[in-house]
Protein backbone atom coordinates (compact mmCIF):
# COMPACT_ATOMS: atom_id res chain seq x y z
CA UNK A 1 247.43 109.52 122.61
CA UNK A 2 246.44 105.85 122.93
CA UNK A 3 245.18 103.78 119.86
CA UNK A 4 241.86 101.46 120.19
CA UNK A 5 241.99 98.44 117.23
CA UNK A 6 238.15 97.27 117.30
CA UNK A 7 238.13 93.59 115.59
CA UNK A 8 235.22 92.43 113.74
CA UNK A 9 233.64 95.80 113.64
CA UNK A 10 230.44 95.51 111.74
CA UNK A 11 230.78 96.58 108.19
CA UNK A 12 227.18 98.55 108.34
CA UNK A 13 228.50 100.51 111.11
CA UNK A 14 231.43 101.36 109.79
CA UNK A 15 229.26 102.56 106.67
CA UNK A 16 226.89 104.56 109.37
CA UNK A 17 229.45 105.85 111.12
CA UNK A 18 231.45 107.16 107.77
CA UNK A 19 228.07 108.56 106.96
CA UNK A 20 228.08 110.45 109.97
CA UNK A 21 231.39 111.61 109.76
CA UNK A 22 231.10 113.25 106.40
CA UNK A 23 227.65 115.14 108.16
CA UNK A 24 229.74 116.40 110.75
CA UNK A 25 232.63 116.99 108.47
CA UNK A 26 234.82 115.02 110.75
CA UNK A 27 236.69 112.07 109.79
CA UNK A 28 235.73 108.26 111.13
CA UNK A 29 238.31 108.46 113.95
CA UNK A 30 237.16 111.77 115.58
CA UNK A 31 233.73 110.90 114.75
CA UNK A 32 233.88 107.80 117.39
CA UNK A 33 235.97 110.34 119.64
CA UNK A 34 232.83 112.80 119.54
CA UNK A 35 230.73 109.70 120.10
CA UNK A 36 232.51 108.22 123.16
CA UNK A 37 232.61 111.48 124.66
CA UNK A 38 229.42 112.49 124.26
CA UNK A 39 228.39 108.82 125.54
CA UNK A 40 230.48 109.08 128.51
CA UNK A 41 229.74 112.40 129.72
CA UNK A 42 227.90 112.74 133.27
CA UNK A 43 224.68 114.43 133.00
CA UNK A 44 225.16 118.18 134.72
CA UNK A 45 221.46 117.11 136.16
CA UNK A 46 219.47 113.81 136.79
CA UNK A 47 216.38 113.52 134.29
CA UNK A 48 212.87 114.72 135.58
CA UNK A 49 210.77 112.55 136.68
CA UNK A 50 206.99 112.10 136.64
CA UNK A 51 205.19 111.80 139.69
CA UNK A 52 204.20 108.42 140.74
CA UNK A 53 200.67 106.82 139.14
CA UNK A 54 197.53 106.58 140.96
CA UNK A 55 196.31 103.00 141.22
CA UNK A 56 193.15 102.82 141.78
CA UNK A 57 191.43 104.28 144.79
CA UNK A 58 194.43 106.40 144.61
CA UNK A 59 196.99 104.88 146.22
CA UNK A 60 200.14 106.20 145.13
CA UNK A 61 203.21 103.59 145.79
CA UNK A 62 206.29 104.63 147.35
CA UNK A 63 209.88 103.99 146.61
CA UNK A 64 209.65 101.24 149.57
CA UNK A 65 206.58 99.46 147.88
CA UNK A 66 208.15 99.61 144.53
CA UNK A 67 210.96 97.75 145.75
CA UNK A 68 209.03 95.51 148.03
CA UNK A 69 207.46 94.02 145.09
CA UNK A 70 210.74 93.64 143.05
CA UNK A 71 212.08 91.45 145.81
CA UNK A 72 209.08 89.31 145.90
CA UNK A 73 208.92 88.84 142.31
CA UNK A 74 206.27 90.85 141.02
CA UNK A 75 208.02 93.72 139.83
């Protein structure tokens, strides 16, 4: 096992997280393993989407238009 030293950790965090740890009935250091993990983890599948707005006369953009405007600047 490796050890992680985090400097200047917030002292209401640490508070939060202790917090947290006692809900779980975990201590602090496999609290912020559960955490990381969790954080890490790939998705097993990519959010849902809506479908594109209608603008009005119901033009819907496309992916291509979308990015169109991003490069110009109005995005």
């Amino acid at each position: 096992m490796s050890t992680l030293v985090i400097k200047n950790f917030p002292e209401e965090l640490h508070a939060l997280l202790r917090v947290q740890a006692q809900r779980h009935h975990r201590s602090v250091t496999k609290e912020v393993v559960s955490l990381i993990e969790s954080g890490l983890a790939v998705p097993s599948q990519p959010p849902k989407l809506s479908l594109p707005l209608k603008l009005a006369g119901g033009y819907r953009p496309t992916i291509e238009d979308i990015e169109a405007a991003i490069a110009e600047g109005r995005g």
